[in-house]
Protein backbone atom coordinates (compact mmCIF):
# COMPACT_ATOMS: atom_id res chain seq x y z
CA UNK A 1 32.73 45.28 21.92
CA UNK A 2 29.49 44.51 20.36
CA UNK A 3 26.28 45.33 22.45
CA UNK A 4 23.65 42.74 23.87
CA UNK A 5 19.70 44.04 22.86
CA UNK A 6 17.44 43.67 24.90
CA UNK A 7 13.95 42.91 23.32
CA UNK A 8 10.38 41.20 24.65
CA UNK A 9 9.03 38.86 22.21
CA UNK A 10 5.52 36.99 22.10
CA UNK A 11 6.28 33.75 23.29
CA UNK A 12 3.28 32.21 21.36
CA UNK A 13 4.34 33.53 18.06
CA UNK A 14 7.64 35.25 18.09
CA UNK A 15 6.90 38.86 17.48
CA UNK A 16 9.57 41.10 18.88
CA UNK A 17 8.80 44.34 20.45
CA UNK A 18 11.30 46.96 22.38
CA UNK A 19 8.98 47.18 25.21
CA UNK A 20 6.91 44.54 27.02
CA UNK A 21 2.75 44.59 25.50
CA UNK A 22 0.10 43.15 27.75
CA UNK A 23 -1.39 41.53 24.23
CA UNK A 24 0.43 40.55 21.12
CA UNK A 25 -0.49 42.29 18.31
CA UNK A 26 0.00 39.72 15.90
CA UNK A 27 -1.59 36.67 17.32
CA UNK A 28 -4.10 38.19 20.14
CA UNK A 29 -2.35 36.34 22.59
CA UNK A 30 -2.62 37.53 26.26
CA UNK A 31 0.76 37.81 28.66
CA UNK A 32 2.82 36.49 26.30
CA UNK A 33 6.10 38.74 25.85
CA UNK A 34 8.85 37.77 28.11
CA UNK A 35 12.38 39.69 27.76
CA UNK A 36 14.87 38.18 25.67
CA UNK A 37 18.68 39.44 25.57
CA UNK A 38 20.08 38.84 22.32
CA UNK A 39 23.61 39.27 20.74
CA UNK A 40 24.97 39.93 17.34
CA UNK A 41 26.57 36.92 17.09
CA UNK A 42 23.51 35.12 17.19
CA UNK A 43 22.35 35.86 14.28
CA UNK A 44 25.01 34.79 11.72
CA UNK A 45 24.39 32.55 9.25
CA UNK A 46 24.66 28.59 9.62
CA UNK A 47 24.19 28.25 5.83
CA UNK A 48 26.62 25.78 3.95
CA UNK A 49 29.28 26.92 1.82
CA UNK A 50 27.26 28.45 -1.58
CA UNK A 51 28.38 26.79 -4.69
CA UNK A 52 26.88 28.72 -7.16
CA UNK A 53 23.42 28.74 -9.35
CA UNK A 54 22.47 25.60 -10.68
CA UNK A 55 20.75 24.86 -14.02
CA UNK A 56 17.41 22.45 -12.99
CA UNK A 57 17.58 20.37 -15.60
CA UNK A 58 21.25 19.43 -14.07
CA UNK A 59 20.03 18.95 -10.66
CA UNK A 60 19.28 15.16 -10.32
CA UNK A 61 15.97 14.80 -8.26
CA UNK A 62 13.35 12.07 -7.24
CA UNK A 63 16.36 9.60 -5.96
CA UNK A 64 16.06 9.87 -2.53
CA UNK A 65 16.93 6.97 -0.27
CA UNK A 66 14.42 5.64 1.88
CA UNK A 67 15.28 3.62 5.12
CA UNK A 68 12.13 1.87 6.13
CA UNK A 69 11.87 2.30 10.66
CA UNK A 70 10.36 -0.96 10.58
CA UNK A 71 7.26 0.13 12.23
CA UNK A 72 4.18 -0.01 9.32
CA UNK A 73 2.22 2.71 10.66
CA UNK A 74 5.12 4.78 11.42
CA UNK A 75 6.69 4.22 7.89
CA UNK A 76 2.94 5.45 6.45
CA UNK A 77 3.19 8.67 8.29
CA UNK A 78 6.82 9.05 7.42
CA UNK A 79 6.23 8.64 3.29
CA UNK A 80 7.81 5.15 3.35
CA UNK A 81 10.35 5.37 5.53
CA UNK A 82 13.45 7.95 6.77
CA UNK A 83 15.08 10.06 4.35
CA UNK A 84 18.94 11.15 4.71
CA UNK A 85 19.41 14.07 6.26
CA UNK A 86 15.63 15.07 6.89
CA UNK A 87 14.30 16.45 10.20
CA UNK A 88 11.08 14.74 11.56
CA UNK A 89 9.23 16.86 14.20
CA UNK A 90 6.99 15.22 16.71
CA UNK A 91 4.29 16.94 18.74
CA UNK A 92 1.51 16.03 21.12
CA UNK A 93 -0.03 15.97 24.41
CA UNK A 94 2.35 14.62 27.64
CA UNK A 95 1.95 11.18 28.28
CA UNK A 96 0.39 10.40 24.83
CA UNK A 97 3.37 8.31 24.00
CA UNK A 98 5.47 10.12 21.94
CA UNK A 99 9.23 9.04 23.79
CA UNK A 100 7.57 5.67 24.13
CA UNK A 101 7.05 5.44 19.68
CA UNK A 102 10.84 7.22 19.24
CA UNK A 103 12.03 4.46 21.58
CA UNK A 104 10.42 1.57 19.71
CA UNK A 105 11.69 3.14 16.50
CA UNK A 106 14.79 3.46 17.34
CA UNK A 107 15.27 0.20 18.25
CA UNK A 108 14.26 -1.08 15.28
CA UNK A 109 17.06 1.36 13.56
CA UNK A 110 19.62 0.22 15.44
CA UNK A 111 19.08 -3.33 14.67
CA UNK A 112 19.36 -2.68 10.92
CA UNK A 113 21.82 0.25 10.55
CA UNK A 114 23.59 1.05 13.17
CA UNK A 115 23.63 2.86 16.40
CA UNK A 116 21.82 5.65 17.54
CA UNK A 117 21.93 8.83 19.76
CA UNK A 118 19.35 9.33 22.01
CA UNK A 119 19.70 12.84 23.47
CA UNK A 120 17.55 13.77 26.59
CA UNK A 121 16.94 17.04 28.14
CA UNK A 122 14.02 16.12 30.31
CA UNK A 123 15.11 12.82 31.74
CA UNK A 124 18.31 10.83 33.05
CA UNK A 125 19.74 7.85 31.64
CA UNK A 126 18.64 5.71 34.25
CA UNK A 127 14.84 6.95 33.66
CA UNK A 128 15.04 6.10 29.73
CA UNK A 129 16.43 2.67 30.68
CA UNK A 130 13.35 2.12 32.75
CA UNK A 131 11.28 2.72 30.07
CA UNK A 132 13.02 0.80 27.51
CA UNK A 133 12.79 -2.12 30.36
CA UNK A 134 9.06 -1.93 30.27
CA UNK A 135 9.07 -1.89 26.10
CA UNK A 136 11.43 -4.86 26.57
CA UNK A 137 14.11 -3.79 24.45
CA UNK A 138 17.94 -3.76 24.93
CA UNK A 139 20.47 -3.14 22.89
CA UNK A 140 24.04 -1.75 23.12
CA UNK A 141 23.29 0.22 19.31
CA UNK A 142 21.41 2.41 21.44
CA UNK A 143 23.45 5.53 22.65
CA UNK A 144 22.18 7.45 25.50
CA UNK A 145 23.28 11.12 26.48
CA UNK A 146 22.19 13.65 29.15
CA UNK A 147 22.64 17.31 27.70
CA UNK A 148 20.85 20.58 26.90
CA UNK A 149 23.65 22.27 24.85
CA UNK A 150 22.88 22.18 21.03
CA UNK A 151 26.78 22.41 20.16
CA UNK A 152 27.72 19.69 22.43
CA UNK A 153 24.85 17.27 21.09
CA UNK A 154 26.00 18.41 17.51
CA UNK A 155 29.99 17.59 18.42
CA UNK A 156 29.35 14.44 19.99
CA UNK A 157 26.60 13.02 17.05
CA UNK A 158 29.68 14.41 14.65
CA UNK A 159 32.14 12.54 16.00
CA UNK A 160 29.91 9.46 16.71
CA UNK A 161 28.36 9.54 13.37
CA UNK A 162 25.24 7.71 14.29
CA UNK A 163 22.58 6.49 12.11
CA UNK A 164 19.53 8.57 13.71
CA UNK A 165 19.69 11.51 16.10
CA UNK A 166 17.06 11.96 18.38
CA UNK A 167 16.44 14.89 20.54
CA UNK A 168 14.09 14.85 23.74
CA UNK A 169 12.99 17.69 23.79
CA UNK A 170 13.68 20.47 21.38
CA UNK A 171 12.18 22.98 24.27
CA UNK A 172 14.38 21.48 26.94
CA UNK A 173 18.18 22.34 25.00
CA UNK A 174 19.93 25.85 24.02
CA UNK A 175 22.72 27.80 22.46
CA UNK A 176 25.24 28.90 24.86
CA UNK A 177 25.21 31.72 21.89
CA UNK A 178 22.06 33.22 23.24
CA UNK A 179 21.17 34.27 26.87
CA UNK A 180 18.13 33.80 26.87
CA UNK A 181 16.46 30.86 28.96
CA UNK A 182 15.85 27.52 27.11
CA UNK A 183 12.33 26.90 26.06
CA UNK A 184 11.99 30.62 24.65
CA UNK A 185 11.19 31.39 21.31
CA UNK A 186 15.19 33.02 20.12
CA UNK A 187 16.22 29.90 21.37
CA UNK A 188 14.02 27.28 20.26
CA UNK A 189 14.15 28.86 16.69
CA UNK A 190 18.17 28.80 16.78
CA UNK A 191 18.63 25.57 18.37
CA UNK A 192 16.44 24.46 16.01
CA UNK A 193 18.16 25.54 13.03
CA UNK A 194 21.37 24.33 14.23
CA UNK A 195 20.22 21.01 14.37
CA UNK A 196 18.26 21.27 10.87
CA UNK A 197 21.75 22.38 9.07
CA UNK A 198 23.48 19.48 10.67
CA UNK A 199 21.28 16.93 9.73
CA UNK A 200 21.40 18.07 5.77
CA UNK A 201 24.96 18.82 6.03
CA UNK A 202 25.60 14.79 7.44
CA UNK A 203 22.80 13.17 5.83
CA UNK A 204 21.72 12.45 9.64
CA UNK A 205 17.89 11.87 10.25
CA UNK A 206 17.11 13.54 13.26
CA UNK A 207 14.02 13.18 15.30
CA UNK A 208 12.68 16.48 17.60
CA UNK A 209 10.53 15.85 20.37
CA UNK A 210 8.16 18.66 21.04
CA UNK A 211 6.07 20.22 23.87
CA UNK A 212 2.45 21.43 23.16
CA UNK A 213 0.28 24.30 24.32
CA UNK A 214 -3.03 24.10 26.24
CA UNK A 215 -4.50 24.88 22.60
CA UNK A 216 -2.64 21.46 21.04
CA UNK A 217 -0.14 23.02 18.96
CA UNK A 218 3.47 22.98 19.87
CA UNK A 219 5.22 25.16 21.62
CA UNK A 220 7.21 27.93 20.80
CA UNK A 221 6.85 30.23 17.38
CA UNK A 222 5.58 28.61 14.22
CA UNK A 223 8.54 28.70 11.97
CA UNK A 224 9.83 25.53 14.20
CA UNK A 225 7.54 23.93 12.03
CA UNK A 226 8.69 25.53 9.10
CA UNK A 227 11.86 24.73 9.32
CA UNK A 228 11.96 20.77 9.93
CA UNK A 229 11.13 18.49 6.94
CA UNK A 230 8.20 16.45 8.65
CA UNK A 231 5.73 17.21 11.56
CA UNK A 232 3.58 14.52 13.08
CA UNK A 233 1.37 15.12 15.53
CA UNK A 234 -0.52 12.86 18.45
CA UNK A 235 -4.01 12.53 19.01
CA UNK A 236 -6.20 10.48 20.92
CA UNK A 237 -7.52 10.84 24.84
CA UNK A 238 -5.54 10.21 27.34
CA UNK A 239 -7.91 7.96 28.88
CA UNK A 240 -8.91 5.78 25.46
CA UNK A 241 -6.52 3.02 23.67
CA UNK A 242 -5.97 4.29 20.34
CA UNK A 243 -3.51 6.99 19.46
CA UNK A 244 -3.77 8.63 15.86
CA UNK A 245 -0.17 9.91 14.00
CA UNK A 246 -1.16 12.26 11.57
CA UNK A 247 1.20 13.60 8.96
CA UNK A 248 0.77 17.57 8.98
CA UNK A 249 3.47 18.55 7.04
CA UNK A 250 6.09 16.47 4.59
CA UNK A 251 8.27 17.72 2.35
CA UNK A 252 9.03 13.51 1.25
CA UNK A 253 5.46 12.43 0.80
CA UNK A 254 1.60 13.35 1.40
CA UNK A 255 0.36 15.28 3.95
CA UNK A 256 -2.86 14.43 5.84
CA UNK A 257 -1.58 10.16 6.19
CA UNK A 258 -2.63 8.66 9.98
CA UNK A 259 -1.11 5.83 11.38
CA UNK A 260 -3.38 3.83 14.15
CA UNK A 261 -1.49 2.48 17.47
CA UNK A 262 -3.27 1.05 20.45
CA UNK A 263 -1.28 1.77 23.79
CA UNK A 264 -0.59 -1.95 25.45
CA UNK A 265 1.70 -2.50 28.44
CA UNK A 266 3.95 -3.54 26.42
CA UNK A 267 3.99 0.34 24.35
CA UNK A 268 2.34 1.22 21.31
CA UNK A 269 1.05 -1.42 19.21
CA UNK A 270 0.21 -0.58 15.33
CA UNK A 271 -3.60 -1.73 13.82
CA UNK A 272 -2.92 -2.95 10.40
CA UNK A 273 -6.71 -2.70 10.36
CA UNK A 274 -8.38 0.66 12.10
CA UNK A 275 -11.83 0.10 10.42
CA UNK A 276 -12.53 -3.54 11.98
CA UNK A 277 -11.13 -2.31 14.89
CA UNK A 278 -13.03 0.99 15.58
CA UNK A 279 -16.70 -1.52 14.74
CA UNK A 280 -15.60 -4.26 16.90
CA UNK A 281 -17.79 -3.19 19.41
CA UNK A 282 -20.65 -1.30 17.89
CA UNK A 283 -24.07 -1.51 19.66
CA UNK A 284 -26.64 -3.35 16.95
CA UNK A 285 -30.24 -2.55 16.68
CA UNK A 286 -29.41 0.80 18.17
CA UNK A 287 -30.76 4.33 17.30
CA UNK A 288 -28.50 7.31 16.82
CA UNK A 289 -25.71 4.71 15.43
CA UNK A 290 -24.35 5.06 11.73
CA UNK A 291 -21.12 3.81 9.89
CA UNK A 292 -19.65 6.64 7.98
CA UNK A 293 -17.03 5.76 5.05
CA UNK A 294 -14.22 7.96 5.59
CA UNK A 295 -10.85 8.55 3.70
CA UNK A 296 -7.76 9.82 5.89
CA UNK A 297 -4.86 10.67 3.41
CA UNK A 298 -4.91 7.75 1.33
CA UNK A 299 -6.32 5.10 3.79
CA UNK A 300 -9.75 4.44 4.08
CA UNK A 301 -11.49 3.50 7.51
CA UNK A 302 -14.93 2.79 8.43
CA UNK A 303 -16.42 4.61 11.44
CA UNK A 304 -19.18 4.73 13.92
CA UNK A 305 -20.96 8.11 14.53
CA UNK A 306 -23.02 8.15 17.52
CA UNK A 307 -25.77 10.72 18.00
CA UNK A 308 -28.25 12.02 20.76
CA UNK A 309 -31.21 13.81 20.79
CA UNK A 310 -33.80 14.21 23.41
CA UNK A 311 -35.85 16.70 24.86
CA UNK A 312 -34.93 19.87 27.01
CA UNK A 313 -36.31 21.63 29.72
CA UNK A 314 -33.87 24.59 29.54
CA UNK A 315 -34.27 27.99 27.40
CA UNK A 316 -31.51 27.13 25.66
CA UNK A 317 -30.88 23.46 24.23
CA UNK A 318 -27.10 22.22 24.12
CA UNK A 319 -25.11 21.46 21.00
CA UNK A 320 -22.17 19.33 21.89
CA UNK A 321 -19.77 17.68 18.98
CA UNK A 322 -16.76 15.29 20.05
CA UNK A 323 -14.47 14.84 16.90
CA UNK A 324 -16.78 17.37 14.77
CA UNK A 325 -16.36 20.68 13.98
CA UNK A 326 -18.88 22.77 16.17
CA UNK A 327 -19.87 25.20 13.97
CA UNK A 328 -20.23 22.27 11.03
CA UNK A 329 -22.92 20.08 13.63
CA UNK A 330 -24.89 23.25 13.70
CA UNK A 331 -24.90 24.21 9.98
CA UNK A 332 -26.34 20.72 9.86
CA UNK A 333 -29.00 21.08 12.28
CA UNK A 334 -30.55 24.21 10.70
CA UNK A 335 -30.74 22.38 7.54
CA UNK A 336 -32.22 19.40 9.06
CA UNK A 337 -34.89 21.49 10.41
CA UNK A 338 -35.50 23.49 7.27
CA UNK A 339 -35.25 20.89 4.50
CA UNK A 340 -35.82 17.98 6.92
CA UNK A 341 -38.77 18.79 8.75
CA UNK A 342 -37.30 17.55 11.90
CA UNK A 343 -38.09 20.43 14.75
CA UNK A 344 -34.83 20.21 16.76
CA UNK A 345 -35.13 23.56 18.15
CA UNK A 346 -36.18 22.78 21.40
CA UNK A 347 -33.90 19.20 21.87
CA UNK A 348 -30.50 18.83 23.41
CA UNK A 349 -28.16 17.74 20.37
CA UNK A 350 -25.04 15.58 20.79
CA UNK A 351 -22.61 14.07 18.72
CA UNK A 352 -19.59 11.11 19.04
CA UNK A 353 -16.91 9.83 16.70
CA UNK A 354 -16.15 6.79 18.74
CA UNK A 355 -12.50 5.84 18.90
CA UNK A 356 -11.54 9.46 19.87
CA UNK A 357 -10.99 10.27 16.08
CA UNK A 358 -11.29 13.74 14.52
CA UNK A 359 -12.88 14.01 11.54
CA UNK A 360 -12.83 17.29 9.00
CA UNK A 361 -14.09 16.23 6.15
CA UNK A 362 -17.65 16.94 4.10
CA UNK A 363 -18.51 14.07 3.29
CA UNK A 364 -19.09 13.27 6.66
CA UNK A 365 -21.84 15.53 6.67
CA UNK A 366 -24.58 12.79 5.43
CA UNK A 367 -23.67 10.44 7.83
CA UNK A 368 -24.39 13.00 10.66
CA UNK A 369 -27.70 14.08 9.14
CA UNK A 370 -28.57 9.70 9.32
CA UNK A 371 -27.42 10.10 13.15
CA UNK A 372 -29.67 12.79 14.21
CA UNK A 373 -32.37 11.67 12.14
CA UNK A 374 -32.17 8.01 13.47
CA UNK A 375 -32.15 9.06 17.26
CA UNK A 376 -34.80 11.68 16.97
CA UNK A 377 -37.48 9.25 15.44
CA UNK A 378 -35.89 6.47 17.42
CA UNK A 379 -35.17 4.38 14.41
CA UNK A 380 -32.30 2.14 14.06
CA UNK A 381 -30.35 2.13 10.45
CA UNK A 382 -29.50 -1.11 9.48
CA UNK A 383 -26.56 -2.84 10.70
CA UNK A 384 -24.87 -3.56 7.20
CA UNK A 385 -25.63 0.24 5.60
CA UNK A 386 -23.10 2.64 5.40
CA UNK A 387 -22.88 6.24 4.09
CA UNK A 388 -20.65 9.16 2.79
CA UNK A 389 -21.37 12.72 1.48
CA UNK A 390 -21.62 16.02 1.34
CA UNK A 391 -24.79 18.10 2.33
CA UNK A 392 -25.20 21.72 1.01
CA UNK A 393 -27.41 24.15 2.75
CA UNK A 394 -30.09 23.69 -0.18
CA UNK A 395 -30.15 20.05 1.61
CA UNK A 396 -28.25 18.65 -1.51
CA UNK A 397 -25.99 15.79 -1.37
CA UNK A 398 -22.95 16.44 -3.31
CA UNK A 399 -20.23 14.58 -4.75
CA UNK A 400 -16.78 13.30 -2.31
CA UNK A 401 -13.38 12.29 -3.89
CA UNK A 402 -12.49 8.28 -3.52
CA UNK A 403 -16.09 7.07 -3.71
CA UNK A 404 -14.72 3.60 -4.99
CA UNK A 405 -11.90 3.36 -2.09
CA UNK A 406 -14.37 3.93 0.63
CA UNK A 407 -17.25 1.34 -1.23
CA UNK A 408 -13.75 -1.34 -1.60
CA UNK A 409 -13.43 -0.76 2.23
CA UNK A 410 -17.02 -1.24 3.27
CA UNK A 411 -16.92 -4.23 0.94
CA UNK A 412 -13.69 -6.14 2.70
CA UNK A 413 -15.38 -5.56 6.40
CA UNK A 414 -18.96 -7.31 5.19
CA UNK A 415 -21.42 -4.07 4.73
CA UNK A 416 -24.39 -4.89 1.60
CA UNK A 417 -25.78 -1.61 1.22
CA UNK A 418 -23.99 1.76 0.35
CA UNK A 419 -25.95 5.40 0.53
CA UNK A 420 -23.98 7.80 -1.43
CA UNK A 421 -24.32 11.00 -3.66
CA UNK A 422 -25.38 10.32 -6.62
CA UNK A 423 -22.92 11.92 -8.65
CA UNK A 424 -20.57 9.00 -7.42
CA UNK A 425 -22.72 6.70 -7.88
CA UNK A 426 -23.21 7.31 -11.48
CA UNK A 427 -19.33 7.31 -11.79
CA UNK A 428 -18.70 3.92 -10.06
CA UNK A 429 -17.33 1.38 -12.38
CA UNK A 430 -17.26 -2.25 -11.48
CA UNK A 431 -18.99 -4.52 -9.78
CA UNK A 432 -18.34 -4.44 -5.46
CA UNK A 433 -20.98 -6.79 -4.06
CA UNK A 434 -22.76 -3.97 -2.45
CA UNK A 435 -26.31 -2.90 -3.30
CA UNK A 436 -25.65 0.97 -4.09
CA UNK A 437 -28.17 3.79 -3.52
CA UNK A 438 -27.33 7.14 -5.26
CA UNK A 439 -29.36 10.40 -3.75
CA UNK A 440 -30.05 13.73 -4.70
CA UNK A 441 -30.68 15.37 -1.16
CA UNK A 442 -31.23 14.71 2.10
CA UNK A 443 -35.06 13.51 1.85
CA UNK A 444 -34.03 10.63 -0.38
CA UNK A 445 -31.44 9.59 2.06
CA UNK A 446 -33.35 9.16 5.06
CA UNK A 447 -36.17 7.56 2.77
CA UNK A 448 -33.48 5.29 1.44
CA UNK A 449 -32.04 4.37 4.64
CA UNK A 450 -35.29 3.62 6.48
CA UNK A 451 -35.23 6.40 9.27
C-alpha cells in the first residue's frame, strides 16, 4: 500500500518543504506554507498516447481555425478569435466583471456553434440565471452545472461534447486524487492540468476563471499560467466605467493587445473608439493637462495626463503617480530639475492617467515632463498639441517605435500639432495634416510647446 507524504508548500509560489518555514525562501513571502498530503498516484502522467518523433518539415503548421466570440474587443485580446482546443485564462479583481464578459461571450457562442457548459464552483444555478436576467440573455444552448470535481466536469463536457467549456473558478474545483483542500497550490496545478489535456485532446476551448491576490496577480503558483494557452487580465477601478483586457500571455497571437469595455447596466459594453472616449471630457485652457500618443499592442489611443504641482509646507514633499511607474515619475523629476531648471525640490508632485489606464511605456516620458512643466509655471499647452517620447537622463529625447500610427491617430481625432523626437520625425514619410515639431531634448520641447 503506497504511502501518503506529507509536505508544506508556499502557497504563493509552490515551493515544497518537509517542514512548515515562517518565510518562503524562494519568493520572500511571509506565512505562506500550509500542509499538503499528497499521494503517488497523483503524480502520474496525463500525457496523450506518444506517437513518435516527428520530422518539422512534416508537421503542417500556421492552419489553425479561428472561431470569432463575436465580441470585437474580446476577439482583439483573443488573436482573432477562439482556437480549438486552447485554454484561455482569465484573472482580475472581484466584481470587475469577469463572469459578467464569459457570460456575454458565451452567449454569443452558443448562438453560432452550439451549446455550451458553464461550470460553477462559486455560485448556484439560480444565481447565474439572475445574472444572465440582468445581461438580458436567454438561451437553452447555454448549459449550466453546479460542481467542484475536475473528473466529473471532464465526464460530463465528454459526453456532452459542447462547443466551449467554461470553468468558474479554477480555485473553487479539485481532484478527488489529492487530499488536499481546493484552492491550494497541488491542487490548483493538477486540476489545472487535467483540464488543459482535455481541452487539446477534444479540441474543446475552455475558459478558467481565476481569483487574484491582494498584489493583482492570480492566485495560486505561477505555472497555472504557464500551463494555459492565453491569460487575460482585468484592470480598471472598481469605482470608474472603463475596464481594460490586456493580453499577457498568447501562444495564438501578440501579447501586450487591450480591449476597452465600459460597465453599463446592461454588462460590459466594448469602445470601438478608446481615444475619443478617454478626451471626451478633458478640461480646456487648463494647466497640468497634456495628450500623450500612446501605442498598446498594436492599437493606438490618445490620452490625457494630468499633473500637479504646488508648494509644500512639510520636510518632505510627496511624489504620488496613478497609472505611472513610481520610481519612473521620479527619474523624471530629477532630470527636470537638473536639465530643466525647474526647482521642484521643495513642491508636492502628482501625477494622473485619467481613465484608470496603466501606462509602461518610455515614450510616455515627454508627455510627463509637458505635465509638470505646464502646472508648475501655470501654463496651459494648447488644446490641439500632442506628444510622445522618450527622455534620457542627459535630458535627451529619444526615438519610440510606431511614430506614424500614433501621428495617424492624433490625425483621425482632430489634433494640428505633433511634438515628437526628432529621430521620428526625420523618418516620417507622408503627408498627415499635422504641423510636426521634431526635438532634440527636453529644452526644445517645452520651448516648442509654449510652457
Amino acid at each position: 500500500m503506497s504511502k501518503i507524504k506529507t509536505v508544506f508548500q508556499c502557497q504563493s509560489c509552490g515551493y515544497s518543504s518537509p517542514k512548515w518555514l515562517g518565510k518562503c525562501p524562494d519568493c520572500g513571502a511571509w506565512n505562506s506554507f500550509s500542509e499538503e498530503r499528497q499521494s503517488p498516484k497523483s503524480l502520474k502522467s496525463f500525457a496523450a498516447d506518444n506517437a513518435g518523433p516527428m520530422p518539422l518539415n512534416e508537421i503542417s503548421g500556421g492552419n489553425e481555425k479561428r472561431v470569432p466570440v463575436g465580441i470585437a474587443e474580446l476577439d482583439r485580446v483573443l488573436g482573432g478569435g477562439l482556437v480549438a482546443g486552447s485554454v484561455i485564462l482569465i484573472g482580475g479583481d472581484p466584481g470587475i466583471g469577469k463572469s459578467t464578459i464569459i457570460l456575454q461571450a458565451i452567449s454569443m457562442i452558443a448562438a453560432k456553434t452550439g451549446s455550451v457548459l458553464y461550470v460553477s464552483g462559486e455560485e448556484s444555478p439560480e444565481q447565474i440565471k439572475l445574472r444572465a436576467e440582468r445581461l438580458s440573455i436567454d438561451s437553452d444552448k447555454i448549459l449550466l452545472l453546479s460542481e467542484t470535481v475536475v473528473e466529473q466536469i471532464i465526464a460530463t463536457s465528454a459526453k456532452m461534447k459542447p462547443a466551449t467549456l467554461v470553468v468558474d473558478s479554477i480555485q473553487t474545483v479539485y481532484t478527488e486524487e489529492m487530499t488536499s483542500a481546493p484552492g491550494s497550490v497541488g491542487q490548483i496545478r493538477e486540476s489545472a492540468a487535467k483540464l488543459m489535456f482535455y481541452a487539446k485532446r477534444s479540441g474543446t476551448p475552455v475558459f478558467l476563471i481565476g481569483h487574484v491576490t491582494k498584489e493583482g496577480a492570480i492566485a495560486g503558483p505561477r505555472v497555472l499560467e504557464h500551463l494555459v494557452d492565453t491569460v487575460l487580465y482585468f484592470e480598471g477601478d472598481r469605482g470608474h466605467p472603463f475596464r481594460i483586457l490586456r493580453t499577457v500571455k498568447n501562444r495564438f497571437g501578440s501579447t501586450n493587445e487591450i480591449g476597452v469595455f465600459e460597465m453599463t447596466d446592461g454588462g460590459l459594453k466594448e469602445i470601438n473608439n478608446p481615444s475619443e472616449l478617454f478626451l471626451s471630457e478633458r478640461p480646456l485652457n487648463t494647466s497640468g493637462s497634456t495628450v500623450l500618443a500612446s501605442i498598446e499592442g498594436t492599437r493606438p489611443m490618445l490620452i490625457e495626463l494630468q499633473a500637479l504641482v504646488s508648494s509644500t509646507t512639510f520636510s518632505a514633499p510627496r511624489r504620488t503617480s496613478m497609472g505611472i511607474d513610481f520610481n519612473r515619475l521620479n527619474l523624471l523629476i530629477a532630470v527636470l530639475e537638473k536639465k530643466g531648471g525647474l526647482h521642484l525640490g521643495g513642491m508636492d508632485v502628482f501625477i494622473n492617467v485619467v481613465g484608470g489606464l496603466k501606462i509602461s511605456e518610455p515614450a510616455a516620458d515627454l508627455a510627463i515632463i509637458a505635465a509638470l512643466t505646464s502646472s508648475f509655471r501655470e501654463r496651459p499647452v494648447d488644446q490641439h498639441t500632442f506628444v510622445f517620447g522618450e527622455v534620457g537622463l542627459s535630458g535627451e529625447v529619444r526615438a519610440v517605435a510606431q511614430g506614424e500610427s500614433r501621428i495617424k491617430e492624433a490625425a483621425k481625432v482632430g489634433f494640428k500639432r505633433a511634438i515628437v523626437p526628432q529621430g521620428n520625425a526625420e523618418r516620417l514619410k507622408g503627408n498627415f495634416g499635422i504641423e510636426i515639431s521634431g526635438v532634440k531634448n527636453i529644452n526644445e520641447a517645452i520651448e516648442q510647446i509654449g510652457i
